[in-house]
N, C-alpha and C. Protein backbone atom coordinates (compact mmCIF):
# COMPACT_ATOMS: atom_id res chain seq x y z
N UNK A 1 0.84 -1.15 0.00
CA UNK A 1 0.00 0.00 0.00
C UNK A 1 0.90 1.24 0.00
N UNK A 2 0.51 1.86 -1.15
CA UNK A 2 1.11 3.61 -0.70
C UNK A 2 0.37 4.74 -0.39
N UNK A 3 1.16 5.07 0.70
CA UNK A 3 -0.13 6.30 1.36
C UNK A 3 0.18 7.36 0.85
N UNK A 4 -0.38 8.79 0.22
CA UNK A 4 0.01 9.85 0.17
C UNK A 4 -1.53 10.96 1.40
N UNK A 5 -1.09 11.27 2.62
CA UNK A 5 -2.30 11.68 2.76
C UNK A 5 -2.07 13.09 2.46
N UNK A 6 -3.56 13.13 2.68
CA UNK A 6 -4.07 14.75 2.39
C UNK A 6 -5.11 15.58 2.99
N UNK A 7 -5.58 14.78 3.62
CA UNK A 7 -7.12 15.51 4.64
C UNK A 7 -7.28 14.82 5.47
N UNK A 8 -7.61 15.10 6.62
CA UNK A 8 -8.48 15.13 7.96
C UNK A 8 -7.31 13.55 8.48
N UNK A 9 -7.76 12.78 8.83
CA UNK A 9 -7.41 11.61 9.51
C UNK A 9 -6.83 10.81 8.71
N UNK A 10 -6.56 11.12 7.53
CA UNK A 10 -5.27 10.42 6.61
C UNK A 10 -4.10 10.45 6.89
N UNK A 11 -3.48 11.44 7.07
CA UNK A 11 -1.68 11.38 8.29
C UNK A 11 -1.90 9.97 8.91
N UNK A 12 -2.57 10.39 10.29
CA UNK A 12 -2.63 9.42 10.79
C UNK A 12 -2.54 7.94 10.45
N UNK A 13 -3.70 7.77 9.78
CA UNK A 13 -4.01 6.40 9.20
C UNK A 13 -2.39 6.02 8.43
N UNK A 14 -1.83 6.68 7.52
CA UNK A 14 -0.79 6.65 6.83
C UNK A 14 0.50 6.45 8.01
N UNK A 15 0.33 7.27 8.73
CA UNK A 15 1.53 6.56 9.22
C UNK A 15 1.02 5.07 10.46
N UNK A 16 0.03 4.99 10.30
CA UNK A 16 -0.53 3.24 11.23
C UNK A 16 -0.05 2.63 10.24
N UNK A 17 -0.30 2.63 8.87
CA UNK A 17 0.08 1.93 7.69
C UNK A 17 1.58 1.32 7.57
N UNK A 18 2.56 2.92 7.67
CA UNK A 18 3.84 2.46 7.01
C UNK A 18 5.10 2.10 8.36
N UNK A 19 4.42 3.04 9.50
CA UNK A 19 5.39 3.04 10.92
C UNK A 19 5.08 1.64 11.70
N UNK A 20 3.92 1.69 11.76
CA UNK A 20 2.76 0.55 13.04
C UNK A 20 2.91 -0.27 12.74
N UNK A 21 1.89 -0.75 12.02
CA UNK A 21 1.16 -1.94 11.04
C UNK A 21 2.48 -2.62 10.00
N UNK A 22 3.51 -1.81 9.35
CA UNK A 22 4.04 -2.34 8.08
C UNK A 22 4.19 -2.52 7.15
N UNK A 23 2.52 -2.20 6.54
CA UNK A 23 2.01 -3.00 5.57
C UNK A 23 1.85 -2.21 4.36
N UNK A 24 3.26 -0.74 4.45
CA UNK A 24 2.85 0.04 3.20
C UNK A 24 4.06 1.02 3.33
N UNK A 25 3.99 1.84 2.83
CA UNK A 25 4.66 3.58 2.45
C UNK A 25 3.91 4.54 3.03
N UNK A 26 4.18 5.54 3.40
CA UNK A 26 3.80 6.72 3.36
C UNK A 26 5.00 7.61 2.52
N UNK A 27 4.06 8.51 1.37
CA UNK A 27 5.13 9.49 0.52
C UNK A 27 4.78 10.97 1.25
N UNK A 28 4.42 10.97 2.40
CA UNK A 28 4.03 12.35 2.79
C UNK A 28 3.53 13.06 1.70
N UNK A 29 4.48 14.19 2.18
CA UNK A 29 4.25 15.51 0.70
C UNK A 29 4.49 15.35 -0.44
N UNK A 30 5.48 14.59 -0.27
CA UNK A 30 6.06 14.68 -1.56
C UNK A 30 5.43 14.04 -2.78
N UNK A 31 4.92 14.65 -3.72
CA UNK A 31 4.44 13.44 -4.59
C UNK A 31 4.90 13.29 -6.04
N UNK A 32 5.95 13.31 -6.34
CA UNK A 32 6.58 14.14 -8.13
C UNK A 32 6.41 12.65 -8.24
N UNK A 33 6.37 12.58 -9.71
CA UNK A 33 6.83 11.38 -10.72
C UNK A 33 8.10 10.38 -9.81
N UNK A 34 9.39 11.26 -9.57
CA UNK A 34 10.10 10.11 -8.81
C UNK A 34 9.63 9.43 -7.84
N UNK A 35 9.04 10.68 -6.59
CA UNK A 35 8.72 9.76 -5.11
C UNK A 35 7.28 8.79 -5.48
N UNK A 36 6.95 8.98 -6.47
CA UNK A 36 6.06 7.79 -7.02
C UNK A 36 6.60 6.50 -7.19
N UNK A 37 7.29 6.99 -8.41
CA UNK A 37 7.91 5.90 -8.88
C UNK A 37 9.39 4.89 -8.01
N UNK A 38 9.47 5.61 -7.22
CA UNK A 38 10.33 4.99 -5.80
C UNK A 38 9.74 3.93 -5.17
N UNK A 39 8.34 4.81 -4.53
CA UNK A 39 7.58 3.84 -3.91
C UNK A 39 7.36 2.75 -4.57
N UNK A 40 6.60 2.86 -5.64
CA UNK A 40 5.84 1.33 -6.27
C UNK A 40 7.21 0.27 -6.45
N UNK A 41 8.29 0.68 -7.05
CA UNK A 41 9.41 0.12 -6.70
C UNK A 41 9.73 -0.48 -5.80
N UNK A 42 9.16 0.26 -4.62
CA UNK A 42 10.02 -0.63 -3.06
C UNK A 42 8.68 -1.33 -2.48
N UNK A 43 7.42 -0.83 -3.20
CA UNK A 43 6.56 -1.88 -2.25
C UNK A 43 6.40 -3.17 -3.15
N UNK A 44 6.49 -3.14 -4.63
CA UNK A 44 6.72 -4.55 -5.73
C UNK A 44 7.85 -4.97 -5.77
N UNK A 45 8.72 -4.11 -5.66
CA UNK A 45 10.04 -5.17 -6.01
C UNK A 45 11.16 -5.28 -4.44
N UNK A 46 11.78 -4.22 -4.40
CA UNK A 46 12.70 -4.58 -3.27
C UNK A 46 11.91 -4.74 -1.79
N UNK A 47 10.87 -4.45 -1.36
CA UNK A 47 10.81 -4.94 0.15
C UNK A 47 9.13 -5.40 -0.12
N UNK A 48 9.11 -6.29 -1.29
CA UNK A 48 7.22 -7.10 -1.58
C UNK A 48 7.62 -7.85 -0.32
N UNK A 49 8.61 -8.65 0.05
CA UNK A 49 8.41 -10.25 1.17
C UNK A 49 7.97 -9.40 2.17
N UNK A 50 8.84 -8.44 2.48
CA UNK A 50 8.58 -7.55 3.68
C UNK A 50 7.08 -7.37 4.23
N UNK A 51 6.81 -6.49 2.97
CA UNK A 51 5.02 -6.23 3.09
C UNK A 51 4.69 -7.17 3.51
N UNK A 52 4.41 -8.12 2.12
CA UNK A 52 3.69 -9.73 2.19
C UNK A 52 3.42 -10.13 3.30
N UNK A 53 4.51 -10.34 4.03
CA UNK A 53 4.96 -10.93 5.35
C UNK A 53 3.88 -9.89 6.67
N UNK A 54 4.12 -8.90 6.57
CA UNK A 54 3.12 -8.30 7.31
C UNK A 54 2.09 -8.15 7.38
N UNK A 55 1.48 -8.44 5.95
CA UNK A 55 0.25 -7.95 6.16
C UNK A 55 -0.20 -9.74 5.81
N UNK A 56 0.56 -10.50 6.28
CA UNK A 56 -0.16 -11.91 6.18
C UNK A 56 -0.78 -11.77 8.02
N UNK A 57 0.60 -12.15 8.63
CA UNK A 57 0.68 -11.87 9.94
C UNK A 57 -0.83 -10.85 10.58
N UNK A 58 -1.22 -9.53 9.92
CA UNK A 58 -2.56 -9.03 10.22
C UNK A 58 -3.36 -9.80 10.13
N UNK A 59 -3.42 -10.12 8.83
CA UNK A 59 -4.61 -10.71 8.45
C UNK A 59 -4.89 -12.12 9.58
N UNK A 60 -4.13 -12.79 9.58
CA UNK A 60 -4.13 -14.16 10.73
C UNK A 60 -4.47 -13.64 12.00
N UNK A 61 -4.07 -12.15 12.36
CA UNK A 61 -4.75 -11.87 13.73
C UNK A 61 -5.50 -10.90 13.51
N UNK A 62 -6.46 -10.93 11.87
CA UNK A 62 -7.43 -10.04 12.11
C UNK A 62 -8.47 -11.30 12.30
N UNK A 63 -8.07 -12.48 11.32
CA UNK A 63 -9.03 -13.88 11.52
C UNK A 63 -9.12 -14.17 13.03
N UNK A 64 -8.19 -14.42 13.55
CA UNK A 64 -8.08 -14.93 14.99
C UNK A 64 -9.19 -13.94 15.50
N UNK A 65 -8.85 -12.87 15.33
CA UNK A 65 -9.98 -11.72 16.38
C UNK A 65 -11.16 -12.16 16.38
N UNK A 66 -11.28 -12.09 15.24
CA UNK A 66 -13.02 -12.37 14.58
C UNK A 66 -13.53 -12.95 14.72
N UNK A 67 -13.09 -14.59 15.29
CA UNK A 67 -13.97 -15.34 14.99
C UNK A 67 -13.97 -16.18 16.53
N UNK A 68 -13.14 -15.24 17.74
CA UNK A 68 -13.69 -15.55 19.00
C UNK A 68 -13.53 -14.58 19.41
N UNK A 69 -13.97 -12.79 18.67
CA UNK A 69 -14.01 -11.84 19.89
C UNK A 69 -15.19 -11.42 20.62
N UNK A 70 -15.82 -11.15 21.51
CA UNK A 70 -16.88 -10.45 21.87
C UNK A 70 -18.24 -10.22 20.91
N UNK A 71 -17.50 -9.75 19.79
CA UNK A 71 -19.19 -9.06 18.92
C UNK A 71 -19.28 -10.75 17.77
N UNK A 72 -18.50 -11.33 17.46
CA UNK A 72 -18.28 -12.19 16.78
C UNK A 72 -19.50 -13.17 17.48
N UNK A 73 -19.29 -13.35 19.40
CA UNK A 73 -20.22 -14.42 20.16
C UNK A 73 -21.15 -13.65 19.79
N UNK A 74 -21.42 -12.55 19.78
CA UNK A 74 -22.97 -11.83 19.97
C UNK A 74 -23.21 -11.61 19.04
N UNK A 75 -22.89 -11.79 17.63
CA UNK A 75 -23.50 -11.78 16.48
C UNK A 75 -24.06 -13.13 16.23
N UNK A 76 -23.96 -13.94 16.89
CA UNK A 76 -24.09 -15.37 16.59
C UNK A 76 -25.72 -15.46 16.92
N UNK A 77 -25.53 -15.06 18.43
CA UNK A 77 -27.44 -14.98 18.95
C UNK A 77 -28.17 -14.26 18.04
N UNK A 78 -28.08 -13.26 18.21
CA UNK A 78 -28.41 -12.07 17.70
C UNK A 78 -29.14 -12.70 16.12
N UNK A 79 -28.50 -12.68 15.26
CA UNK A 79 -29.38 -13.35 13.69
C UNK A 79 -29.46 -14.62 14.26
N UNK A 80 -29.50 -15.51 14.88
CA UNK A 80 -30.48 -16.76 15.29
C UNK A 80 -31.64 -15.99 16.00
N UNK A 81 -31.59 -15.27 16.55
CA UNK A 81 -33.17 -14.35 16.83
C UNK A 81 -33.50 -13.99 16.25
N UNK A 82 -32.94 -13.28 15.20
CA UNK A 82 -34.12 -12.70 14.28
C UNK A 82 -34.38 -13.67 13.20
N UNK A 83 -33.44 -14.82 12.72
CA UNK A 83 -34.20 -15.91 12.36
C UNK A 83 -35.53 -16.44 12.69
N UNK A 84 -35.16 -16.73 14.41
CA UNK A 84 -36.75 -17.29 14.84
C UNK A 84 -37.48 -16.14 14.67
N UNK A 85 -37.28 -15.24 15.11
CA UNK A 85 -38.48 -13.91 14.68
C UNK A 85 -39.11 -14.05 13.53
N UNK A 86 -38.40 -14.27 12.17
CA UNK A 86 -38.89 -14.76 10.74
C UNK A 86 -39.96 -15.76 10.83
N UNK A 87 -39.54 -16.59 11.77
CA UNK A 87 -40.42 -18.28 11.85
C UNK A 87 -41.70 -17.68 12.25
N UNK A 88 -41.78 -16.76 12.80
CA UNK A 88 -43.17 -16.71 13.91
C UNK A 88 -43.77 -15.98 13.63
N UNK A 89 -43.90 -15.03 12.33
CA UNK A 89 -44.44 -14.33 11.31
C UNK A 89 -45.33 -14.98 11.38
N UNK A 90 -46.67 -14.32 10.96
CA UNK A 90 -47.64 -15.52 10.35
C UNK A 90 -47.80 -15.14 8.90
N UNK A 91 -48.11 -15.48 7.65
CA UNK A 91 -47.90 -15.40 6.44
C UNK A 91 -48.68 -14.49 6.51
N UNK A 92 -48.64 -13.21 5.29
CA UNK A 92 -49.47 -12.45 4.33
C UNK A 92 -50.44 -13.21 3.52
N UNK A 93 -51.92 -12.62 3.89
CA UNK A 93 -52.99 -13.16 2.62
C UNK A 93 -53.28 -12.13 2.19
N UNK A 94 -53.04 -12.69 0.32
CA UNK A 94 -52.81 -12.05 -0.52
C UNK A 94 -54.18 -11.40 -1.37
């Protein structure tokens, strides 16, 4: 990923991206033809494992999160209720 931000809560996010997380660039200000063409360079060719590698690692603990955190259990009830809610409709006559 290459970040260039520009408004409101993009900095931020951009540097969670390239400082935090790993999983990208930030080109700040700068944006000419070179610091373009730098970036796509270093996120495809010289440091892709790098990325790759990081943003596999997220992804495995964005899965892990998901699928035993808090809203994950309570999404579970939650549409099995409004399933049965469906059941107990009584039909439309038409």
């Amino acid at each position: 990923m290459i970040c260039w931000p520009y408004f409101a809560d993009q900095r931020v996010n951009s540097r969670a991206v390239s400082e935090v997380w790993k999983i990208g660039l930030d080109i700040k200000d700068v944006c000419d033809r070179k610091a373009v063409e730098k970036a796509v360079n270093d996120v495809m060719v010289d440091r892709k494992e790098e990325f790759a590698k990081s943003a596999a690692e997220m992804a495995e603990l964005i899965n892990h999160s998901v699928n035993v955190g808090s809203s994950y259990s309570n999404l579970d009830p939650l549409t099995q209720d409004i399933r049965e809610m469906g059941l107990k409709t009584p039909p439309k006559n038409n």
